[in-house]
C-alpha atoms as a PDB file:
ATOM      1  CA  UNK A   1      12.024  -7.958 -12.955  1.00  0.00           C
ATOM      2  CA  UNK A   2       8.588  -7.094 -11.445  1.00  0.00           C
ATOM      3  CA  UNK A   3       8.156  -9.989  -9.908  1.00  0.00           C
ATOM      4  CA  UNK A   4      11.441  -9.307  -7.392  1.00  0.00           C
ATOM      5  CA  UNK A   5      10.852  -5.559  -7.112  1.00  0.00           C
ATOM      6  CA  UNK A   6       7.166  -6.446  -5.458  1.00  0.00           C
ATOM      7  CA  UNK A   7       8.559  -9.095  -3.517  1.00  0.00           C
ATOM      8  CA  UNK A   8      11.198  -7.277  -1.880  1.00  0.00           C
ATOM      9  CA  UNK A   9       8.148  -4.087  -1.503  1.00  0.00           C
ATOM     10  CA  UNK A  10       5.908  -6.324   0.389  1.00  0.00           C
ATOM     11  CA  UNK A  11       8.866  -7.432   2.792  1.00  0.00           C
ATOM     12  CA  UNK A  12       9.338  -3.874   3.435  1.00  0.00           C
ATOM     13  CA  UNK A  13       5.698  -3.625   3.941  1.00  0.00           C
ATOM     14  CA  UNK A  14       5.033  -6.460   6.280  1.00  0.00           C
ATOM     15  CA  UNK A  15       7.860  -4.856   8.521  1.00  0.00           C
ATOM     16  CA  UNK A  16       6.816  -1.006   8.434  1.00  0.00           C
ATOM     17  CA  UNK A  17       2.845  -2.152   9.051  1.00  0.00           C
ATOM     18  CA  UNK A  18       3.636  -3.701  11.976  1.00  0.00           C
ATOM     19  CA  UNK A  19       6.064  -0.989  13.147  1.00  0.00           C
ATOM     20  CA  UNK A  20       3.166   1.962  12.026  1.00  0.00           C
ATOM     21  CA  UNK A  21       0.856  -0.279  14.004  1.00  0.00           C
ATOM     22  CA  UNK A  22       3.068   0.393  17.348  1.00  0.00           C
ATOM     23  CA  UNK A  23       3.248   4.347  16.562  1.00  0.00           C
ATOM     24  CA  UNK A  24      -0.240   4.762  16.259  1.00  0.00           C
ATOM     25  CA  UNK A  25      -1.297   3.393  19.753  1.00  0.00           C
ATOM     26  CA  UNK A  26       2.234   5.367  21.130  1.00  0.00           C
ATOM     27  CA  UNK A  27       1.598   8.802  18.916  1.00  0.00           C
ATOM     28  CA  UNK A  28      -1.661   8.511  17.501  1.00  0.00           C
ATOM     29  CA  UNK A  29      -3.296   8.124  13.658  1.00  0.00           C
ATOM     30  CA  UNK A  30      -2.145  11.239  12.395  1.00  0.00           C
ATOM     31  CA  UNK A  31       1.461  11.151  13.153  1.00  0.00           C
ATOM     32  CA  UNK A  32       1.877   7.403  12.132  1.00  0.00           C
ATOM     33  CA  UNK A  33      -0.207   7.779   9.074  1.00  0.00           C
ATOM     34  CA  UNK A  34       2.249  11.456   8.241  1.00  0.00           C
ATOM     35  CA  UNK A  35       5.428   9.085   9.193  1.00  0.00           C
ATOM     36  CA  UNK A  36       5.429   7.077   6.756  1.00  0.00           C
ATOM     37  CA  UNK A  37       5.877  10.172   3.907  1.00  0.00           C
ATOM     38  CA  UNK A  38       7.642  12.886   6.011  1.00  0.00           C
ATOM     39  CA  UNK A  39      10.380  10.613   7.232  1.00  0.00           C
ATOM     40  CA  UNK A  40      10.967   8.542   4.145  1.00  0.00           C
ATOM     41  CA  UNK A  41      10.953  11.702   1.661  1.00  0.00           C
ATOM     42  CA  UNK A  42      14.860  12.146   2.279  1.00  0.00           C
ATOM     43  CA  UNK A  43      15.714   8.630   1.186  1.00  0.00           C
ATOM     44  CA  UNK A  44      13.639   8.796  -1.688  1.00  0.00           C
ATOM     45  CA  UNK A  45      14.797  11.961  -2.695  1.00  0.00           C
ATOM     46  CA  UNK A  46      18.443   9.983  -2.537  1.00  0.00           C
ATOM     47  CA  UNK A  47      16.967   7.597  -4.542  1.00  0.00           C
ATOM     48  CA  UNK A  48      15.856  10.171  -7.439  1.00  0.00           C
ATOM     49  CA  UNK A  49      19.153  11.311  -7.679  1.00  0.00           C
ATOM     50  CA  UNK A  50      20.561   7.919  -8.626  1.00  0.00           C
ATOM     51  CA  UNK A  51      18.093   7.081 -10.929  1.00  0.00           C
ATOM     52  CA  UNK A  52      18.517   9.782 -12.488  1.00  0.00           C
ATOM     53  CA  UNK A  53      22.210   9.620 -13.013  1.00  0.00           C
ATOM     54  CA  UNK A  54      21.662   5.779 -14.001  1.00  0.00           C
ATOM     55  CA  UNK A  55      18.424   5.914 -16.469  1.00  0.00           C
ATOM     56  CA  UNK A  56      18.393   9.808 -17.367  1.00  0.00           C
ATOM     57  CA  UNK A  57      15.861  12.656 -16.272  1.00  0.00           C
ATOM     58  CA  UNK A  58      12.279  12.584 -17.343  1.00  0.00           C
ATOM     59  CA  UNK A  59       9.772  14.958 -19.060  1.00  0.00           C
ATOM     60  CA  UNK A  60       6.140  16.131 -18.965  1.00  0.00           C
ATOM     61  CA  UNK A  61       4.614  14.282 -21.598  1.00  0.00           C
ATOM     62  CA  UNK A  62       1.367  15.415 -19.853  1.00  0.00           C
ATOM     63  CA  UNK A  63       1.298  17.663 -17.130  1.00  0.00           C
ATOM     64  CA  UNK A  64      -2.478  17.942 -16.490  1.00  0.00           C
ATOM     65  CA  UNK A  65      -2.940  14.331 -16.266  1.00  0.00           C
ATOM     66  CA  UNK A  66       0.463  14.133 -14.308  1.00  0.00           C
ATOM     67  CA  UNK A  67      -0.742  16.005 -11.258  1.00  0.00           C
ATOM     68  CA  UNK A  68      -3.915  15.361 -11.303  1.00  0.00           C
ATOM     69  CA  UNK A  69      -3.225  11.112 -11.365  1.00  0.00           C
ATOM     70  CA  UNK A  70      -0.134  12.401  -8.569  1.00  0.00           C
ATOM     71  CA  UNK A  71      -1.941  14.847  -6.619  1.00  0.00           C
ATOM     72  CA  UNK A  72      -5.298  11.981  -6.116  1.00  0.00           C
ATOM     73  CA  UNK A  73      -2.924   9.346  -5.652  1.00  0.00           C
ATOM     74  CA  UNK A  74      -1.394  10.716  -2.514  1.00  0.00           C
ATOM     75  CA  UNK A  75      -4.742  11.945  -0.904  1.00  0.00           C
ATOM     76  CA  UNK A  76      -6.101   8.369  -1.874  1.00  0.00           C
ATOM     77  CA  UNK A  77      -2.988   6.883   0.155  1.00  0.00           C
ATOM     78  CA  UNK A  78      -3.278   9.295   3.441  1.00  0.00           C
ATOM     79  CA  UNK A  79      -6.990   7.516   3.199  1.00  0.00           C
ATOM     80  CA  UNK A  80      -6.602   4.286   3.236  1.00  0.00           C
ATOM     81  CA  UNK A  81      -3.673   4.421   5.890  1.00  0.00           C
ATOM     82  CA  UNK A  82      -5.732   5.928   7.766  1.00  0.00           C
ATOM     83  CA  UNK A  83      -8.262   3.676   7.667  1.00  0.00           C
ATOM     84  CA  UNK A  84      -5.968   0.727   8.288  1.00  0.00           C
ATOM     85  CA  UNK A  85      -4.927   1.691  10.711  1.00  0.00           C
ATOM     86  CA  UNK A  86      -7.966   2.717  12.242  1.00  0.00           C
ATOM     87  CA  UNK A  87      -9.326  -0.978  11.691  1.00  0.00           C
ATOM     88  CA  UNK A  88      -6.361  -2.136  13.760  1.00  0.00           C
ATOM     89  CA  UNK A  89      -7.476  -0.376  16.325  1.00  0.00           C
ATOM     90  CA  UNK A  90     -11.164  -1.646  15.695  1.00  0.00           C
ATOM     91  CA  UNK A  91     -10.611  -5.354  15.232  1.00  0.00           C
ATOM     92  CA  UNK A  92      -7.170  -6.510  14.984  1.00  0.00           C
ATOM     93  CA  UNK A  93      -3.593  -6.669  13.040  1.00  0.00           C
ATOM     94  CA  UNK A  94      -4.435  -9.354  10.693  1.00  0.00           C
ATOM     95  CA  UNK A  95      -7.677  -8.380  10.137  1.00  0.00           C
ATOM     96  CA  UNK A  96      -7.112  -5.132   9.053  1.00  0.00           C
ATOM     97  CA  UNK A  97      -3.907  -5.932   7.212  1.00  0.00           C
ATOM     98  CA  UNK A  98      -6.165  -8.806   5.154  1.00  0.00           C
ATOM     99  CA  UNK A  99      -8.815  -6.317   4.548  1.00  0.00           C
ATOM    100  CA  UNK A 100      -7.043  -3.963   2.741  1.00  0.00           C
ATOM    101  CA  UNK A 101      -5.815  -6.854   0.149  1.00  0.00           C
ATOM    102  CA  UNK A 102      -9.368  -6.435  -1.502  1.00  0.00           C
ATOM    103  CA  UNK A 103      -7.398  -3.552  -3.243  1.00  0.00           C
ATOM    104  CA  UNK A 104      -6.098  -6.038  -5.788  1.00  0.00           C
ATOM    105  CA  UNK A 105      -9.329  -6.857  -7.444  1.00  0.00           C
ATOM    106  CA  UNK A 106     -10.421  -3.508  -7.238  1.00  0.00           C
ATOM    107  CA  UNK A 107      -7.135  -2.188  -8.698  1.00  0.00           C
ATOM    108  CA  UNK A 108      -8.130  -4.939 -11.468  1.00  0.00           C
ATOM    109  CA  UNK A 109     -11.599  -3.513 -12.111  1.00  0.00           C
ATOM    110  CA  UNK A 110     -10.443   0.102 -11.363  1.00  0.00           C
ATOM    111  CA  UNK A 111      -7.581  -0.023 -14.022  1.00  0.00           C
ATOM    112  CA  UNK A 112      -9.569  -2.026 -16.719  1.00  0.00           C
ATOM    113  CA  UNK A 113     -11.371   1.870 -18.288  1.00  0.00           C
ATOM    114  CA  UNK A 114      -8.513   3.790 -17.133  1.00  0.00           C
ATOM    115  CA  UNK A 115      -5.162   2.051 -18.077  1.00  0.00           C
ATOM    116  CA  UNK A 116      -6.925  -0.475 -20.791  1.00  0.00           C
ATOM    117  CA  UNK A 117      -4.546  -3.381 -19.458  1.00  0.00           C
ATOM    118  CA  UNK A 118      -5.645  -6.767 -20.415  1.00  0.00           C
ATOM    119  CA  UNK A 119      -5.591  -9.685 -18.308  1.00  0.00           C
ATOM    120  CA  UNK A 120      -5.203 -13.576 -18.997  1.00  0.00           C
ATOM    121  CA  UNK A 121      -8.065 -16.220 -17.041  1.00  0.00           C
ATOM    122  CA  UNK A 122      -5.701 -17.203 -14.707  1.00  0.00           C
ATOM    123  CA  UNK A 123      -4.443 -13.746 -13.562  1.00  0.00           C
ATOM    124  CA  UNK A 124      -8.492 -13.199 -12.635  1.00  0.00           C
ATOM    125  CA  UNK A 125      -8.575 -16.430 -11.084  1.00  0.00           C
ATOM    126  CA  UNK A 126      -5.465 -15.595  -9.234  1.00  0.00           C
ATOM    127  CA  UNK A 127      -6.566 -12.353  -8.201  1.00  0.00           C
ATOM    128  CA  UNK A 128     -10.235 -13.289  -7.264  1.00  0.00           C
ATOM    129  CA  UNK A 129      -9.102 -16.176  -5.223  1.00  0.00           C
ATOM    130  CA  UNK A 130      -6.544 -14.012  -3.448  1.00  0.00           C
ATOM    131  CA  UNK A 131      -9.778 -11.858  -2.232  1.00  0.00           C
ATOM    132  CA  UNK A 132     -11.845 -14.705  -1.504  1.00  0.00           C
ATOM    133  CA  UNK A 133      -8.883 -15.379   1.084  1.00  0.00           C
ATOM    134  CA  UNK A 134      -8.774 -12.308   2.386  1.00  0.00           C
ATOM    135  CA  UNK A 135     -12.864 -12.495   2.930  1.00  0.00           C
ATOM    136  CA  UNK A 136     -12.184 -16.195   4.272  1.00  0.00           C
ATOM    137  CA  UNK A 137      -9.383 -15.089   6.609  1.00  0.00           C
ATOM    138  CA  UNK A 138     -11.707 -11.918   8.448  1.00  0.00           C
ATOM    139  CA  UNK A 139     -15.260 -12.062   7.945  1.00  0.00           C
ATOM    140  CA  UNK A 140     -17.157 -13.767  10.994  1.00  0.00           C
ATOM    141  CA  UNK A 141     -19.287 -16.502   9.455  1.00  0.00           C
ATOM    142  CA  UNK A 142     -21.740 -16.490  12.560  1.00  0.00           C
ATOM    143  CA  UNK A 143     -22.616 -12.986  12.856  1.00  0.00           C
ATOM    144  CA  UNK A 144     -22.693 -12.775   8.240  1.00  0.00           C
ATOM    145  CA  UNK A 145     -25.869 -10.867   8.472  1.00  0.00           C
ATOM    146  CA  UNK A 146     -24.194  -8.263  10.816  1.00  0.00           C
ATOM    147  CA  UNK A 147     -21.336  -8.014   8.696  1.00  0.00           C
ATOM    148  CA  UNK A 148     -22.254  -4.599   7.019  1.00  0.00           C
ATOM    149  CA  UNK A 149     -22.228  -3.073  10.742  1.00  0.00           C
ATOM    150  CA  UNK A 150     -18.665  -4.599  11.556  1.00  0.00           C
ATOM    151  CA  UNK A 151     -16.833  -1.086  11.657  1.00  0.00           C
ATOM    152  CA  UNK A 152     -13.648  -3.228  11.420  1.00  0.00           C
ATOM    153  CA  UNK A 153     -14.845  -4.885   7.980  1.00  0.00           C
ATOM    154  CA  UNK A 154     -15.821  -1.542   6.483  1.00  0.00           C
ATOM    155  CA  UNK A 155     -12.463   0.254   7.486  1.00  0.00           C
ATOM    156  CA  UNK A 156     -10.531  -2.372   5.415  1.00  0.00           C
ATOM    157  CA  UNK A 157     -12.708  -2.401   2.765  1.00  0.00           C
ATOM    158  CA  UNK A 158     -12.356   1.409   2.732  1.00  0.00           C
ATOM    159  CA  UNK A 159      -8.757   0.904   2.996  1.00  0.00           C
ATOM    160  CA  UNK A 160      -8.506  -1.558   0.160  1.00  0.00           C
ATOM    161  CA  UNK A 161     -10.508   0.819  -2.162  1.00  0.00           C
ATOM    162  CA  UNK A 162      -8.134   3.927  -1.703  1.00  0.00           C
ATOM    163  CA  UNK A 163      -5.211   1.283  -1.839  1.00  0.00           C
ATOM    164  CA  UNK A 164      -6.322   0.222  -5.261  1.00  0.00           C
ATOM    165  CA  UNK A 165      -7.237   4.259  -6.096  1.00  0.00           C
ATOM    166  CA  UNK A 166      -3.801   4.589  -5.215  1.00  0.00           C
ATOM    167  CA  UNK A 167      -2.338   1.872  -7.628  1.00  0.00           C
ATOM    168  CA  UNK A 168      -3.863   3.106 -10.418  1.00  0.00           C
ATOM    169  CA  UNK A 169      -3.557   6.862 -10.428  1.00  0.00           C
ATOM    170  CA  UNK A 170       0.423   6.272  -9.195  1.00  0.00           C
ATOM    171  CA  UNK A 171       0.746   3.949 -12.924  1.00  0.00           C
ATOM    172  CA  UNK A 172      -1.269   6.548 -14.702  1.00  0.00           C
ATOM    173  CA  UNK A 173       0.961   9.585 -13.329  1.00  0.00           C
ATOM    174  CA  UNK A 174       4.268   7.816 -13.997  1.00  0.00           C
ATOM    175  CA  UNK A 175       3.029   7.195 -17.463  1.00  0.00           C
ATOM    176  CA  UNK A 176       1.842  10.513 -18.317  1.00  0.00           C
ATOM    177  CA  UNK A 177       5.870  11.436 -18.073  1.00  0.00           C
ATOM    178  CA  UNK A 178       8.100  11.099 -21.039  1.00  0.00           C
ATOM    179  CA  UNK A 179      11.899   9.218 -20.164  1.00  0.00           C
ATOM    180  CA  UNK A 180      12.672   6.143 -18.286  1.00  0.00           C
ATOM    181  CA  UNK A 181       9.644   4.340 -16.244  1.00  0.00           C
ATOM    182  CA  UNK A 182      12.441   3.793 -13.438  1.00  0.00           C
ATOM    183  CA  UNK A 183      12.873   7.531 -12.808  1.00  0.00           C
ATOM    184  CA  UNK A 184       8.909   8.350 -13.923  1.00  0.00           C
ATOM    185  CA  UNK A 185       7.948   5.768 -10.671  1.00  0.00           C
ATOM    186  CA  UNK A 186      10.535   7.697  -8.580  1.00  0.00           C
ATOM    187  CA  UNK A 187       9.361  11.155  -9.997  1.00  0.00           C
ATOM    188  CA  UNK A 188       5.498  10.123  -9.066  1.00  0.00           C
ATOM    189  CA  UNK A 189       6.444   8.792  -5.591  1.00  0.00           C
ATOM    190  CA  UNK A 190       8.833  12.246  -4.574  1.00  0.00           C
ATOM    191  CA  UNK A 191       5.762  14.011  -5.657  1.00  0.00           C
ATOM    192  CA  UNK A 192       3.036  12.270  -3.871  1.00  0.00           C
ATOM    193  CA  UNK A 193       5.491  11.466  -0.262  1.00  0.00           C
ATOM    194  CA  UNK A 194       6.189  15.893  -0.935  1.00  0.00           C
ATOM    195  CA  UNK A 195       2.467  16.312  -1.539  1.00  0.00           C
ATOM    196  CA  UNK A 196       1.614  14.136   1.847  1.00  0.00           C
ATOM    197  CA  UNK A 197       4.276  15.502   3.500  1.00  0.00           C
ATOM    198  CA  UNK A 198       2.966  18.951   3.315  1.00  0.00           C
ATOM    199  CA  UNK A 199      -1.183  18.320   3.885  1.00  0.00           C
ATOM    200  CA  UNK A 200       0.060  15.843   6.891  1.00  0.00           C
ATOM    201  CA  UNK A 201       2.269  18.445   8.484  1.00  0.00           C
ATOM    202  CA  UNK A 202       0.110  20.586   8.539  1.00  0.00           C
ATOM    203  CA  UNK A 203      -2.590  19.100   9.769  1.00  0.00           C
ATOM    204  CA  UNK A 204      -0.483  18.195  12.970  1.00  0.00           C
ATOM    205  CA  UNK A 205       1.054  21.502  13.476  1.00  0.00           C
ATOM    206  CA  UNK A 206      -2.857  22.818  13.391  1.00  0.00           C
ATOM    207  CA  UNK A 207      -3.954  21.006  15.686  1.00  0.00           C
ATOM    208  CA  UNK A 208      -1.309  21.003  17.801  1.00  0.00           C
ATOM    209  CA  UNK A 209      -0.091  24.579  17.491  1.00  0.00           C
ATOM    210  CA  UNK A 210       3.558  23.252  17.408  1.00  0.00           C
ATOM    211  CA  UNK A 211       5.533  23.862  14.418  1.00  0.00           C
ATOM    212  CA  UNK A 212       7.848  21.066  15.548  1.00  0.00           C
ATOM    213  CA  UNK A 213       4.937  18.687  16.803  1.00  0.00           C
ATOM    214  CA  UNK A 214       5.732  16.158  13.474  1.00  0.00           C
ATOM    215  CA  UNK A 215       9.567  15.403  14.911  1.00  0.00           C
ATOM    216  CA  UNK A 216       8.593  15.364  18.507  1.00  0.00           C
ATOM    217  CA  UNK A 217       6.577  11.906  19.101  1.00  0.00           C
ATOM    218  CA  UNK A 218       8.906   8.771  18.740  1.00  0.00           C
ATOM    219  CA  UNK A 219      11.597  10.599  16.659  1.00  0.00           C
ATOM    220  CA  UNK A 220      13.592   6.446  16.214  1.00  0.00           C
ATOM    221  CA  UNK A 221      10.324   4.656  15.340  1.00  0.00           C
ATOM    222  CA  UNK A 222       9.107   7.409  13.125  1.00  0.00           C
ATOM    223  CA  UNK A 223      12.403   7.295  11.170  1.00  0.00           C
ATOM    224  CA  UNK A 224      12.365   3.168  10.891  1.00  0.00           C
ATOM    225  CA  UNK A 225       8.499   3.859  10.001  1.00  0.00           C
ATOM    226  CA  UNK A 226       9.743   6.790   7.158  1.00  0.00           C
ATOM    227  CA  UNK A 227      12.546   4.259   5.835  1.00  0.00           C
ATOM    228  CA  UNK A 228      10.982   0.864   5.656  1.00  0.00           C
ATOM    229  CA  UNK A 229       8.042   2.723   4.069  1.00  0.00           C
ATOM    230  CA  UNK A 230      10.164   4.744   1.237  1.00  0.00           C
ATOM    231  CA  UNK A 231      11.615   1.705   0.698  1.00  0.00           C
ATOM    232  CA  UNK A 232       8.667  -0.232  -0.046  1.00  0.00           C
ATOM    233  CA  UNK A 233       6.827   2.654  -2.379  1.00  0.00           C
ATOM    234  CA  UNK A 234       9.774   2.689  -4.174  1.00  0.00           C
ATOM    235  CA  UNK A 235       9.251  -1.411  -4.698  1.00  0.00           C
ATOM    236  CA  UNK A 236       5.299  -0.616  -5.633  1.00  0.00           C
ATOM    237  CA  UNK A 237       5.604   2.475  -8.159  1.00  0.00           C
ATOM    238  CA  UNK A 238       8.370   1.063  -9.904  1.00  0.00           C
ATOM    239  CA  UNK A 239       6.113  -2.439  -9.706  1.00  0.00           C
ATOM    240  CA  UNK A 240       3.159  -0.194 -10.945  1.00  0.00           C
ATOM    241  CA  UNK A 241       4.857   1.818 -13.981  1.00  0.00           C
ATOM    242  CA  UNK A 242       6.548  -1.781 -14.939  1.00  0.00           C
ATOM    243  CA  UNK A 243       2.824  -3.631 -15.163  1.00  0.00           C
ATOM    244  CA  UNK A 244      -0.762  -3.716 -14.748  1.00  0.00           C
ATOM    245  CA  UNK A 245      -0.709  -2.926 -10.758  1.00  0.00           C
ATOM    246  CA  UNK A 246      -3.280  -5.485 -10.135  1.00  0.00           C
ATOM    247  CA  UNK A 247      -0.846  -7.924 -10.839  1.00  0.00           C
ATOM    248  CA  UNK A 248       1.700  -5.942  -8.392  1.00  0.00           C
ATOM    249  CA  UNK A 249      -1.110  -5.789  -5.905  1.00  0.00           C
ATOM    250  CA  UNK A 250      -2.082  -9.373  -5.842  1.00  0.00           C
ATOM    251  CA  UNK A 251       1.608 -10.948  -6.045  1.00  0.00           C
ATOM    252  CA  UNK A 252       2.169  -8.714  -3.293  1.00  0.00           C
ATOM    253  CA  UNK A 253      -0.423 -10.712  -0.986  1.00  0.00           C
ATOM    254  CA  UNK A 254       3.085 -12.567  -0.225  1.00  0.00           C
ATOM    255  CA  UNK A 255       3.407 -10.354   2.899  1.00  0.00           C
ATOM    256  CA  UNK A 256       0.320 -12.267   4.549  1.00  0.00           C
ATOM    257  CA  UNK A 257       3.546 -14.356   5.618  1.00  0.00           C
ATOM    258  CA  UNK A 258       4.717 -11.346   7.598  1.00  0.00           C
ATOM    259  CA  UNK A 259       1.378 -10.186   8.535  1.00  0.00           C
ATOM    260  CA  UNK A 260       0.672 -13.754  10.467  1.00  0.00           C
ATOM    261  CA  UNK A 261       4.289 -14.066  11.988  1.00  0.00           C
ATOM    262  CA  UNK A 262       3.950 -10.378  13.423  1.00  0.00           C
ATOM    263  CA  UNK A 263       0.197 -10.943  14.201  1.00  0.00           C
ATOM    264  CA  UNK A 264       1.289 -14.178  16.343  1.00  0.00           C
ATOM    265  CA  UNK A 265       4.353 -12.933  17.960  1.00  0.00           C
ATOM    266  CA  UNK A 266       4.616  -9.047  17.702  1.00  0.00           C
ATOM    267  CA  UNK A 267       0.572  -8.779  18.774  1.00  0.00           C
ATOM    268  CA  UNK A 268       0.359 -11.946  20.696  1.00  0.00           C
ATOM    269  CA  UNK A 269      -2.956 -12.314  18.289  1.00  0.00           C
ATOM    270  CA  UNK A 270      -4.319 -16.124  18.451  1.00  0.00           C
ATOM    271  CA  UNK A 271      -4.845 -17.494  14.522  1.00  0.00           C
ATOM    272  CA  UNK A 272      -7.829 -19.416  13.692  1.00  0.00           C
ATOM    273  CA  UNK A 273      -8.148 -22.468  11.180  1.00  0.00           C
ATOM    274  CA  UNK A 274     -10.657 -20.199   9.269  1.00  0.00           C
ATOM    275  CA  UNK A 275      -7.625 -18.105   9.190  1.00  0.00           C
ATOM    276  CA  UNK A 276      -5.084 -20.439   8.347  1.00  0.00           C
ATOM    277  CA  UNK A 277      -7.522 -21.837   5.200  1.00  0.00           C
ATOM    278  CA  UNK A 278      -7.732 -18.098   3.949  1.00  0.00           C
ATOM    279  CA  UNK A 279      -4.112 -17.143   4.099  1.00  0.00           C
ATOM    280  CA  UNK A 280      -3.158 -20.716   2.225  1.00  0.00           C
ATOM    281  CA  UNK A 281      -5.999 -19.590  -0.465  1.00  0.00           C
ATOM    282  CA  UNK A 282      -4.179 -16.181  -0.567  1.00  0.00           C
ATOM    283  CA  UNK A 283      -0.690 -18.037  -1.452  1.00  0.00           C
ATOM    284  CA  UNK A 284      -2.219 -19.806  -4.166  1.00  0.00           C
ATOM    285  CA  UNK A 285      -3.549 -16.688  -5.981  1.00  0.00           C
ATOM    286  CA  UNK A 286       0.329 -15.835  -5.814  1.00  0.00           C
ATOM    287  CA  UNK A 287       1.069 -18.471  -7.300  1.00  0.00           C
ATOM    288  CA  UNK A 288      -2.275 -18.613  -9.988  1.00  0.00           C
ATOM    289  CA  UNK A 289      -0.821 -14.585 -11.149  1.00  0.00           C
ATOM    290  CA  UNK A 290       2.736 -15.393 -11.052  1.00  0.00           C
ATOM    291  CA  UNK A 291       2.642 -18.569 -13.411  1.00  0.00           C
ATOM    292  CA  UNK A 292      -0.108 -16.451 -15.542  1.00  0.00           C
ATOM    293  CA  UNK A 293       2.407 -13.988 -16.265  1.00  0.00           C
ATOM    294  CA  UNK A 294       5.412 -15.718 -16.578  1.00  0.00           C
ATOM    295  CA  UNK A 295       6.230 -17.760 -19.528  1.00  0.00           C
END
């Protein structure tokens, strides 16, 4: 079942990056980044409601480790969109998009002392080859040297390390709670999109001194931004409560479909064969984890 719910959360994702992408050139970082949890908190709420009339309410089988996981989990995910989308800015769509898949490795090594999951050979191939892509796809092989002052590189990198951050403490929070994973994932995510919601708002209303400066830039984009991104999170912390979320992470290296069709004809961004080779590289990991975890 994991295997469809990431699928269909890394569809969502393809779409809502590229749409987040357009609201932060048209409103900025800090609205586009606060978006994404302010305006998709009132379908996910929605959602919590029907899980828990379908799978039953949930209880604090830990409630230290429960917010703490929750509460580092959403400041770990404010980061690293951030930082995406800041490396949009700095290099380009696919770029930064490919960057930030060096969370599944990370999420890998990450998880390995703190959620003691075990993976097979081919599930490290998968997911090591899958980063290799990524690395293949952005990293300029004339200027290698320079690469560690490439403020586009570093962003995703950055990006892909709060990603995977964010992988692990949302599977540890959902499993420090006591019921049905389905409405522990959908506990975890309310929390953390509530949690955002809050630090984000505020942040904007700050700096702005406008109490109603979050619904005044691109109210329609910010609210297919807020949907497309609930739904998604509720594909990944489902996906991360079900199984280890490196696995989650690196199937999920399926939207590099989306990425290059939006790159090409949302961006009008011009693909090299260097890219092409990485992206095909990426597939195969999909395939390496997905046939490593099936039987």
């Amino acid at each position: 079942m994991w295997i469809f719910i990431t699928l269909f959360a890394a569809g969502c994702q393809s779409v809502r990056t590229a749409y987040q992408n357009t609201l932060a050139r048209e409103a900025g970082f800090l609205h586009a980044t606060m978006a994404r949890s302010l305006y998709g908190l009132p379908l996910v709420s929605v959602y919590l409601v029907i899980c828990w009339s379908l799978f039953g309410w949930v209880s604090m089988g830990n409630p230290p480790r429960f917010f703490i996981a929750a509460s580092v989990c959403a400041v770990a995910q404010i980061m690293a969109t951030y930082f995406m989308l800041r490396a949009f800015q700095s290099g380009s769509f696919a770029m930064g998009t490919l960057l930030a898949k060096t969370e599944a490795v990370l999420a890998a090594l990450i998880g390995l002392p703190l959620l003691h999951y075990t993976l097979t050979i081919g599930s490290w191939a998968g997911i090591f080859l899958g980063v290799l892509g990524a690395v293949v796809m952005s990293v300029k092989w004339k200027n290698i040297r320079q690469a560690h002052k490439d403020i586009s590189l570093l962003l995703g990198l950055a990006s892909g390390l709060c990603f995977a951050i964010t992988s692990v403490t949302a599977s540890m929070a959902s499993h420090a709670l006591s019921g049905s994973l389905v409405t522990s994932a959908g506990v975890t995510l309310w929390y953390v999109l509530a949690l955002q919601s809050i630090i984000l708002c505020g942040i904007q209303m700050y700096k702005s001194k406008d109490l109603l400066a979050p619904f005044k830039h691109e109210f329609a984009l910010s609210c297919k931004v807020g949907v497309l991104s609930s739904l998604g999170s509720i594909g990944w912390f489902t996906g991360f409560a079900l199984v280890n979320p490196a696995l989650v992470k690196t199937l999920g290296q399926i939207e590099i479909i989306g990425t290059l069709y939006y790159s090409k004809v949302r961006f009008a961004e011009k693909m090299t064969k260097q890219q092409w080779v990485g992206g095909a590289m990426i597939l195969m990991s999909v395939v390496l984890v997905v046939t490593s975890t099936v039987k």
